[in-house]
PDB file of N, CA and C in Angstrom:
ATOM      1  N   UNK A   1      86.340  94.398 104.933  1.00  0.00           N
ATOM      2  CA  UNK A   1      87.279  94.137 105.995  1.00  0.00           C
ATOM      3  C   UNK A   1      86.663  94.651 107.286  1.00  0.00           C
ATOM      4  N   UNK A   2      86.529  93.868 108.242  1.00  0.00           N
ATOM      5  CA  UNK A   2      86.197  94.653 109.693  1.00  0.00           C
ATOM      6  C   UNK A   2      87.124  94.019 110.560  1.00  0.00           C
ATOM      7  N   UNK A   3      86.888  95.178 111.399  1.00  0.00           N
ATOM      8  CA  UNK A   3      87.751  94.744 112.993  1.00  0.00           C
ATOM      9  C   UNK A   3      87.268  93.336 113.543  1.00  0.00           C
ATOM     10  N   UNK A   4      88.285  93.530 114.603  1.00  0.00           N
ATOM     11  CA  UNK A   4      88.105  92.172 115.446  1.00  0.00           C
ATOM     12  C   UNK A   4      87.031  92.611 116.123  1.00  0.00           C
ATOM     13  N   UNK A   5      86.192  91.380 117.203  1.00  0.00           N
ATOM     14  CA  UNK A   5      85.747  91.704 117.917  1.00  0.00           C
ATOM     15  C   UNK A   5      85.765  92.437 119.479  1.00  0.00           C
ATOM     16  N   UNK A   6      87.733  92.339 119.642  1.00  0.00           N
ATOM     17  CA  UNK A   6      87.923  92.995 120.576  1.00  0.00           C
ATOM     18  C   UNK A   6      88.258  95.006 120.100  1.00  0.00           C
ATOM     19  N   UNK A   7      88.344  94.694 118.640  1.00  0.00           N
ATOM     20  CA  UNK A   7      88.694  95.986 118.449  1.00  0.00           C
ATOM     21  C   UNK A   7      90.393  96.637 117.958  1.00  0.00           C
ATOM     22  N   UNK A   8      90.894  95.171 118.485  1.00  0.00           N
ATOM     23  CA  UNK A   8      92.443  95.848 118.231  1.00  0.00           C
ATOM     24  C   UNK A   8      93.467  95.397 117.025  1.00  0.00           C
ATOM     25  N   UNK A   9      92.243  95.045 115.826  1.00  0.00           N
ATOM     26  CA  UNK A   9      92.540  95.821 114.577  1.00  0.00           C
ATOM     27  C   UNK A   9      92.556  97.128 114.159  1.00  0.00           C
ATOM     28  N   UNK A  10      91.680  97.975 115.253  1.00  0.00           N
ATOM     29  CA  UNK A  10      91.384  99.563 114.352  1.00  0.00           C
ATOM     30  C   UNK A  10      90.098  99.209 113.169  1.00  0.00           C
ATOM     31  N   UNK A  11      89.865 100.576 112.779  1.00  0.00           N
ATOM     32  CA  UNK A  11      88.854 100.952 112.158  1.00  0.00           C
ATOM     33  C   UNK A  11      87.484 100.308 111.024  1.00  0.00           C
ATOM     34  N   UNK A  12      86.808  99.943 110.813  1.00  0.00           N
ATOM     35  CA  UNK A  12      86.758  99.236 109.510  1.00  0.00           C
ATOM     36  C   UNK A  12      86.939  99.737 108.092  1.00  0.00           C
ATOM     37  N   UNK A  13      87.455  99.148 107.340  1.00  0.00           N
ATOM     38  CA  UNK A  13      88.433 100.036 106.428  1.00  0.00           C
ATOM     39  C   UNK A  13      87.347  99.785 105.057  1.00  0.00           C
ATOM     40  N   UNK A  14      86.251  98.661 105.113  1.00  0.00           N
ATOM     41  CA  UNK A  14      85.526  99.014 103.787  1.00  0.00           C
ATOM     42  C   UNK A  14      84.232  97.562 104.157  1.00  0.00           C
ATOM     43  N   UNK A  15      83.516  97.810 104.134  1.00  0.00           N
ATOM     44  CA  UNK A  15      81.963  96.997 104.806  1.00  0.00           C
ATOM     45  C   UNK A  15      81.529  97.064 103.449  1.00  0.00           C
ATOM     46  N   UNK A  16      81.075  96.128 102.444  1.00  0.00           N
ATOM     47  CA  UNK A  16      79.614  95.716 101.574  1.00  0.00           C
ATOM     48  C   UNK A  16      78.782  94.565 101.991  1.00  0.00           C
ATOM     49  N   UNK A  17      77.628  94.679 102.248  1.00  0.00           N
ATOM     50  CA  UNK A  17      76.823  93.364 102.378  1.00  0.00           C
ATOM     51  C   UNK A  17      76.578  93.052 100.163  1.00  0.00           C
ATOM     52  N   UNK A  18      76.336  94.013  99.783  1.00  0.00           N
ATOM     53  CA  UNK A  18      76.059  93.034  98.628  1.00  0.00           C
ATOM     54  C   UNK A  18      77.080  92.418  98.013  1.00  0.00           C
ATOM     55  N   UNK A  19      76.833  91.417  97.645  1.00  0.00           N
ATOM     56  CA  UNK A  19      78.400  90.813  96.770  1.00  0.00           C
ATOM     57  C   UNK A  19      78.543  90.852  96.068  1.00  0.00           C
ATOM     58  N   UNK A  20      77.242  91.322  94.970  1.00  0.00           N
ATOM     59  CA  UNK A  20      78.140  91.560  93.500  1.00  0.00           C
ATOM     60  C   UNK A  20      78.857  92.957  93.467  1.00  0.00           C
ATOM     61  N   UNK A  21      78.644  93.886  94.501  1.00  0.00           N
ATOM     62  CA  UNK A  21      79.363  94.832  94.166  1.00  0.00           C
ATOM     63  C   UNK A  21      80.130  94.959  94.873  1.00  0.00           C
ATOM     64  N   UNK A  22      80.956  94.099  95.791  1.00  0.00           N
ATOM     65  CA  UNK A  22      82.170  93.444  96.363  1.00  0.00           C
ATOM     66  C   UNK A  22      83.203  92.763  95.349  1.00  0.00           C
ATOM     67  N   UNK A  23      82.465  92.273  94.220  1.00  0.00           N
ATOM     68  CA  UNK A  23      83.024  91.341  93.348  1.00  0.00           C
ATOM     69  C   UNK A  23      83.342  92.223  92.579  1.00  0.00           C
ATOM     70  N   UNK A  24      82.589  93.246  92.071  1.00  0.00           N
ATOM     71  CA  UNK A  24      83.064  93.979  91.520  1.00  0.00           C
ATOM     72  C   UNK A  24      84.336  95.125  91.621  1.00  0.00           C
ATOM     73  N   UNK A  25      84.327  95.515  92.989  1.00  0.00           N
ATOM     74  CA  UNK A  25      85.036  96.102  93.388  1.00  0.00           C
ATOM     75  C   UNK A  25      86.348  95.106  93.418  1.00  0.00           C
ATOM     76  N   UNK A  26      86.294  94.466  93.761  1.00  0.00           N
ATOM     77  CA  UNK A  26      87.574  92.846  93.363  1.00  0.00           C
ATOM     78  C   UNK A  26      87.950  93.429  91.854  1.00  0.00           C
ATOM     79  N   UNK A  27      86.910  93.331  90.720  1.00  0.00           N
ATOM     80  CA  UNK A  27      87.128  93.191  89.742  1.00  0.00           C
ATOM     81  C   UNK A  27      87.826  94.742  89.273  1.00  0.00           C
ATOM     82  N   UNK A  28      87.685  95.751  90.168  1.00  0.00           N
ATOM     83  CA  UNK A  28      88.360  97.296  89.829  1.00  0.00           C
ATOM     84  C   UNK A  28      89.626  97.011  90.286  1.00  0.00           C
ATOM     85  N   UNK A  29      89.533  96.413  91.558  1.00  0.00           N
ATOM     86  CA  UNK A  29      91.200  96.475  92.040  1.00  0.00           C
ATOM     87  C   UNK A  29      92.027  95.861  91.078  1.00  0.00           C
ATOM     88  N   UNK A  30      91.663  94.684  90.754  1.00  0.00           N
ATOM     89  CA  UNK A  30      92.350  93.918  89.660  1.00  0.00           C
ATOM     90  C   UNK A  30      92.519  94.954  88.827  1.00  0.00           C
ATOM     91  N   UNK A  31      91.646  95.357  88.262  1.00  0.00           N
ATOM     92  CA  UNK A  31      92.152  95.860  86.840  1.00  0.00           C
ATOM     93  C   UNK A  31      92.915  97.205  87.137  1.00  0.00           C
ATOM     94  N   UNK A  32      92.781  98.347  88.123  1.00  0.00           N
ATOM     95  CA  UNK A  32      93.694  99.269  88.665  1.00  0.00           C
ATOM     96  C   UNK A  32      94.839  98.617  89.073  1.00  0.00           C
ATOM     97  N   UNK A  33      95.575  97.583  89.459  1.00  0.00           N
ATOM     98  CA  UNK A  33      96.225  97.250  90.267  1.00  0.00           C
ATOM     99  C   UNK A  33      97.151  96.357  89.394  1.00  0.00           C
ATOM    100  N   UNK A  34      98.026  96.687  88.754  1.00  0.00           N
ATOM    101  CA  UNK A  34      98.120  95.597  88.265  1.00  0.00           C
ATOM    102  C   UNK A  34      99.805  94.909  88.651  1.00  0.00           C
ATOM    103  N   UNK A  35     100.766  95.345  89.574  1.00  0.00           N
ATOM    104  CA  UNK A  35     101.428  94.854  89.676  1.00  0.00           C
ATOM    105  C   UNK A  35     100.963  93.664  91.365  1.00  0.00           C
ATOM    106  N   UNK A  36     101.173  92.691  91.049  1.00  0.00           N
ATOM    107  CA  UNK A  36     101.044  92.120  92.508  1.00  0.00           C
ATOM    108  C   UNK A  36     101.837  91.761  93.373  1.00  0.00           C
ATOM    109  N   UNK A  37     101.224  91.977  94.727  1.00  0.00           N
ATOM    110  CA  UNK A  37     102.393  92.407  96.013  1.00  0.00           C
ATOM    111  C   UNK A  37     101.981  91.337  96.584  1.00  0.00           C
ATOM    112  N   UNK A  38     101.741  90.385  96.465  1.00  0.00           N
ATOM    113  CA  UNK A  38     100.945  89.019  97.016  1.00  0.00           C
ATOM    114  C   UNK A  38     102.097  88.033  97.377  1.00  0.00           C
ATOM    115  N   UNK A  39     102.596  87.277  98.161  1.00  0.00           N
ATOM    116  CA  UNK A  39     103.426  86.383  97.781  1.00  0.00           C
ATOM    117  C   UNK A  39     102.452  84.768  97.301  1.00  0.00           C
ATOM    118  N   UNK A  40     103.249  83.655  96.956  1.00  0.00           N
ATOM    119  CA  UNK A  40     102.582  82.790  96.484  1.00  0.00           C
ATOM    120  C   UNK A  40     101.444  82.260  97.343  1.00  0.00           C
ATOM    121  N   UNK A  41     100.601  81.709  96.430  1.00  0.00           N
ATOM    122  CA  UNK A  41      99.547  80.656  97.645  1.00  0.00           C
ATOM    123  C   UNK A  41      98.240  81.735  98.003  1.00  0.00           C
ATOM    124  N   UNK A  42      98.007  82.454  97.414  1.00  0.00           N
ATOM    125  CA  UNK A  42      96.542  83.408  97.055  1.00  0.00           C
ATOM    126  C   UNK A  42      95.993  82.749  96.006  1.00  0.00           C
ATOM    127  N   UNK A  43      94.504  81.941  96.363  1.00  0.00           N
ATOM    128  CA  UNK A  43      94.021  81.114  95.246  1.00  0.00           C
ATOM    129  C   UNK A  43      92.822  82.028  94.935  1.00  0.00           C
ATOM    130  N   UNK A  44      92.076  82.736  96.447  1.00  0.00           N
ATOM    131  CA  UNK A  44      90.763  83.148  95.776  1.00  0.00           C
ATOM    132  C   UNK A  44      91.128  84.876  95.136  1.00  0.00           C
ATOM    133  N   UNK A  45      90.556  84.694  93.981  1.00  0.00           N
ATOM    134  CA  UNK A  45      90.829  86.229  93.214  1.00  0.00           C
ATOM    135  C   UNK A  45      90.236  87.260  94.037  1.00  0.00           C
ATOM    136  N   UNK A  46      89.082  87.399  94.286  1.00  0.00           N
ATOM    137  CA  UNK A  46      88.525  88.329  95.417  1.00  0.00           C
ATOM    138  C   UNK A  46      89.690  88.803  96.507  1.00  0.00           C
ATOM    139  N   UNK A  47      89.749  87.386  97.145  1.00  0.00           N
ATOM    140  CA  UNK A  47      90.790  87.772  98.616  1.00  0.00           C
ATOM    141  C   UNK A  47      91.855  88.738  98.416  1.00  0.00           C
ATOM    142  N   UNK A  48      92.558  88.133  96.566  1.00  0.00           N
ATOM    143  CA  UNK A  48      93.710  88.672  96.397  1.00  0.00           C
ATOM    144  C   UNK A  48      93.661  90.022  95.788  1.00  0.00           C
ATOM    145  N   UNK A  49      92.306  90.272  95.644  1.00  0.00           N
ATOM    146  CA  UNK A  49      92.741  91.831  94.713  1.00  0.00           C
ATOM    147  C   UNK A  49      92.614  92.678  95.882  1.00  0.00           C
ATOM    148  N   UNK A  50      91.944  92.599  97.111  1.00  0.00           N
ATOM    149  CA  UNK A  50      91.878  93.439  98.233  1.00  0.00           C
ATOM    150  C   UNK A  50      92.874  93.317  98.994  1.00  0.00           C
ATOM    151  N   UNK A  51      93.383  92.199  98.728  1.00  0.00           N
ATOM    152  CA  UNK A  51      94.691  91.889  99.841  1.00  0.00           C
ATOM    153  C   UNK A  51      96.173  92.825  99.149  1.00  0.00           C
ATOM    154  N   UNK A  52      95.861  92.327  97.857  1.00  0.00           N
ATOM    155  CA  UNK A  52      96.842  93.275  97.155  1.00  0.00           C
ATOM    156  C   UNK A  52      97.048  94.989  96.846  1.00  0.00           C
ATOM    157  N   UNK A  53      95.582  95.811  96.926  1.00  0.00           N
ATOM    158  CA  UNK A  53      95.103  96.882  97.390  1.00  0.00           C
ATOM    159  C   UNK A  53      96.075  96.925  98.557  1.00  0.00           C
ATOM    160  N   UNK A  54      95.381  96.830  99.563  1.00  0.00           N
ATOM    161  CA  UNK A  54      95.871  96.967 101.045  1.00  0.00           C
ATOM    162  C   UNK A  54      97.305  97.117 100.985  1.00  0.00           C
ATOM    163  N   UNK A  55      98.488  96.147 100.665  1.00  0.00           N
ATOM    164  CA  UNK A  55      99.991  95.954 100.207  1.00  0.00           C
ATOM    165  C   UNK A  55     100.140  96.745 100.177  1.00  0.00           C
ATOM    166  N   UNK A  56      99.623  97.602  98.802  1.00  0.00           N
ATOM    167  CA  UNK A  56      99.957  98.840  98.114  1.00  0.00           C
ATOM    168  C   UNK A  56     100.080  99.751  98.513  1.00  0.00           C
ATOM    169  N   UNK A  57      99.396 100.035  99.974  1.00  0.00           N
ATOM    170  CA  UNK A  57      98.615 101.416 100.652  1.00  0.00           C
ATOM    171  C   UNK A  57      99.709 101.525 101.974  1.00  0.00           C
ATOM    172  N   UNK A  58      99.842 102.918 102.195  1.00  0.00           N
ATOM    173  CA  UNK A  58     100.886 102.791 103.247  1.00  0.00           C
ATOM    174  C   UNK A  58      99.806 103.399 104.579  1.00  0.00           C
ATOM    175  N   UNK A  59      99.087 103.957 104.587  1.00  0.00           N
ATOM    176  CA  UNK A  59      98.245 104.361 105.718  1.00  0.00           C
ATOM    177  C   UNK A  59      96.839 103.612 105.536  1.00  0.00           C
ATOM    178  N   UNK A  60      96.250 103.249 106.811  1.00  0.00           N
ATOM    179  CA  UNK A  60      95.026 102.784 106.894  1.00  0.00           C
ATOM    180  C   UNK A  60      93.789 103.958 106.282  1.00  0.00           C
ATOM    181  N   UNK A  61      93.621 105.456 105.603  1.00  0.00           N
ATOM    182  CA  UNK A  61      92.945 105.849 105.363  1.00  0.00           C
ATOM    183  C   UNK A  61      93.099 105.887 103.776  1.00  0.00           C
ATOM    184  N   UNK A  62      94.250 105.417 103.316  1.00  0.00           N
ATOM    185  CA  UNK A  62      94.401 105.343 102.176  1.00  0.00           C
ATOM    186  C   UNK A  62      94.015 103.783 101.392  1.00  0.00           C
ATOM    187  N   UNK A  63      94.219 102.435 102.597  1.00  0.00           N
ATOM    188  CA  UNK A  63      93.242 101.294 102.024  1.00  0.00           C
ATOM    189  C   UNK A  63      91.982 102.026 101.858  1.00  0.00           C
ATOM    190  N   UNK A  64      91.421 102.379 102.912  1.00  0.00           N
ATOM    191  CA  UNK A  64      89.410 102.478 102.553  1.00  0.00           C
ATOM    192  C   UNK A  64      89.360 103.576 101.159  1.00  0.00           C
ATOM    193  N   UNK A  65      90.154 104.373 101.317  1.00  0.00           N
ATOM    194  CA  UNK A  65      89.676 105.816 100.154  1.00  0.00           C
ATOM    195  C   UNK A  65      90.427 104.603  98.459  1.00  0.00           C
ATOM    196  N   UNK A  66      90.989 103.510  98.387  1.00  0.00           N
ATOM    197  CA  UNK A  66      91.551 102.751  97.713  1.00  0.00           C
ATOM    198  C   UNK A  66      89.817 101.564  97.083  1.00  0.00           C
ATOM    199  N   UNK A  67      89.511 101.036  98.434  1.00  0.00           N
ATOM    200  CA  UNK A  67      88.539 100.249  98.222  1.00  0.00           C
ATOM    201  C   UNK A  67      87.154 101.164  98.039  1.00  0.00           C
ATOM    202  N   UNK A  68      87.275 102.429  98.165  1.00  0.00           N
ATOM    203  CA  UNK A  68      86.305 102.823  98.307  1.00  0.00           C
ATOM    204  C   UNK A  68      85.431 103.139  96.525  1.00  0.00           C
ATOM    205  N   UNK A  69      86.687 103.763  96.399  1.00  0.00           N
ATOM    206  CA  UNK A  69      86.731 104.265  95.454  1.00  0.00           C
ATOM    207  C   UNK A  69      87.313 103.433  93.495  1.00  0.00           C
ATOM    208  N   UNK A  70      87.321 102.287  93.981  1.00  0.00           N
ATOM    209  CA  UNK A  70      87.973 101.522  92.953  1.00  0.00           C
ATOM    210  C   UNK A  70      87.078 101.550  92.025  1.00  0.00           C
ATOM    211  N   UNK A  71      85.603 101.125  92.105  1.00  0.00           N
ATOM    212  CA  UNK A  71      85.076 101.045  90.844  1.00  0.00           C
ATOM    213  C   UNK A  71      84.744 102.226  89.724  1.00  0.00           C
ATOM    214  N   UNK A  72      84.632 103.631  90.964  1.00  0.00           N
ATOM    215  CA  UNK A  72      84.314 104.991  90.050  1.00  0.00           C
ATOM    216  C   UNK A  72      86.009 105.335  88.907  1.00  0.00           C
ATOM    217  N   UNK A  73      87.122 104.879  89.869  1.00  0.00           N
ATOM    218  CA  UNK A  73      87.921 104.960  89.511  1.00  0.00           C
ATOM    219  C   UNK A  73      88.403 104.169  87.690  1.00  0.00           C
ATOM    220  N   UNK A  74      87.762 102.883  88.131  1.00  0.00           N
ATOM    221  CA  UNK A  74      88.097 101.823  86.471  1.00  0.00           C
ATOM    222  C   UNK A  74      87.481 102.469  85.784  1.00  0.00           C
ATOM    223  N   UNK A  75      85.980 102.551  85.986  1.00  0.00           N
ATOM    224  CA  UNK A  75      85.111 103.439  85.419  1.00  0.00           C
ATOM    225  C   UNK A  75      85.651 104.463  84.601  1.00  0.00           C
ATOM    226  N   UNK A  76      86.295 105.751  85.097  1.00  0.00           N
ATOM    227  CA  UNK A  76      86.406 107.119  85.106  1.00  0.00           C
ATOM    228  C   UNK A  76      87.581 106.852  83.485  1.00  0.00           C
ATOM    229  N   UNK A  77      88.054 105.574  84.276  1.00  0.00           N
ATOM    230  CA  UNK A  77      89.619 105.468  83.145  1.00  0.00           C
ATOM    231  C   UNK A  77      89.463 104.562  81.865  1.00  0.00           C
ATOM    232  N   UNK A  78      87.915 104.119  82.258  1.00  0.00           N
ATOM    233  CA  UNK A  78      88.116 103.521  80.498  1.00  0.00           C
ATOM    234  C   UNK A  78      86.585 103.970  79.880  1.00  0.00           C
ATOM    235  N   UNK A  79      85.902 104.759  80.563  1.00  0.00           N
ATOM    236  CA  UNK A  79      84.495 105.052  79.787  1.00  0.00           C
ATOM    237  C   UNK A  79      83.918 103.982  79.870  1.00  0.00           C
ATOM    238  N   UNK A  80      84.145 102.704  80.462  1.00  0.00           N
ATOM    239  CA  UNK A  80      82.799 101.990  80.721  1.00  0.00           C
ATOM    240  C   UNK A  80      82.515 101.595  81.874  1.00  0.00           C
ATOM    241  N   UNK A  81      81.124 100.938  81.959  1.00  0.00           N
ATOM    242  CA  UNK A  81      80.708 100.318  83.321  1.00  0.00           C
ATOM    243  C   UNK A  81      81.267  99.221  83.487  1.00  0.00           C
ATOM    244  N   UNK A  82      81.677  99.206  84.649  1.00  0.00           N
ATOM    245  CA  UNK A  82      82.619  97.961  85.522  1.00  0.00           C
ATOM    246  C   UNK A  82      82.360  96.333  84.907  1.00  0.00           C
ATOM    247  N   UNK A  83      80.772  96.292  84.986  1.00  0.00           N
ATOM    248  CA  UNK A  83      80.555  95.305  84.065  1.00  0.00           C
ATOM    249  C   UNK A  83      80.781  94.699  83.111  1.00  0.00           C
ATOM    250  N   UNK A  84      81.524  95.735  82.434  1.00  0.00           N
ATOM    251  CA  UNK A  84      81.954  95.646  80.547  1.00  0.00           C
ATOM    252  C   UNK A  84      83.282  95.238  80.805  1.00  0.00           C
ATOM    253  N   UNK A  85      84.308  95.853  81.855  1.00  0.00           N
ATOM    254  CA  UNK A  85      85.736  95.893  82.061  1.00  0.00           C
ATOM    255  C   UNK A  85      86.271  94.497  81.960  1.00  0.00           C
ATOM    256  N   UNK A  86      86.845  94.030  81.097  1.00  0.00           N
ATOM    257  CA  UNK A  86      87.497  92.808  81.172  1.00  0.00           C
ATOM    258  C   UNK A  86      88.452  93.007  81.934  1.00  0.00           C
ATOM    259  N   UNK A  87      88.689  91.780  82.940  1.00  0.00           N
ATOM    260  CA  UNK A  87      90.065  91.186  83.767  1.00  0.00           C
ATOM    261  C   UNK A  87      90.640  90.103  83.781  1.00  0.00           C
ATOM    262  N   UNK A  88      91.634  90.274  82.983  1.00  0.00           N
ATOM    263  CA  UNK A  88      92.388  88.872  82.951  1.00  0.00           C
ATOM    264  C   UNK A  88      93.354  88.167  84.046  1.00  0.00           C
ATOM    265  N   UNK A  89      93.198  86.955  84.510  1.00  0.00           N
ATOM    266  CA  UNK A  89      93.459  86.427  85.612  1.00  0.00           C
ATOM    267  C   UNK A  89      95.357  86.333  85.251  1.00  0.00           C
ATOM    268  N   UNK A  90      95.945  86.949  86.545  1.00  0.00           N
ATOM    269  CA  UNK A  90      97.692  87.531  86.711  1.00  0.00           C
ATOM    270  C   UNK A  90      98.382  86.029  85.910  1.00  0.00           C
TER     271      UNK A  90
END
């Protein structure tokens, strides 16, 4: 997620250039996250597991420490690497 270019979004709340570990991090939120705050008409899964993160979060330091931290988090809670974590689509 980044700011606008004028700035008056505020902060950037979570920057990856690589994408598989964007995707992955998609793939933690999903699986941490599992009630969804989305209303209808979210097709791409990515968009929606960060979009649904964010929902969840009531302060802007609590999205980034949310995205930041999602994959150590799936990790931590099932003993495997993110890779292994199955996610089944909502």
């Amino acid at each position: 997620m980044k700011r606008s270019r004028l700035g008056l979004l505020g902060a950037t709340l979570y920057k990856e250039t690589d994408v598989y570990k964007a995707a992955m991090t998609a793939k933690a939120l999903s699986f941490l996250l599992t009630t969804n705050l989305l209303p209808n008409g979210f097709n791409n899964p990515v968009l929606s597991a960060f979009t649904n993160a964010a929902m969840g979060c009531v302060t802007a330091a609590e999205v980034a420490r949310a995205l930041g931290s999602a994959i150590a988090v799936a990790e931590h809670r099932t003993g495997t690497p993110i890779s292994e974590i199955s996610v089944t689509a909502p």
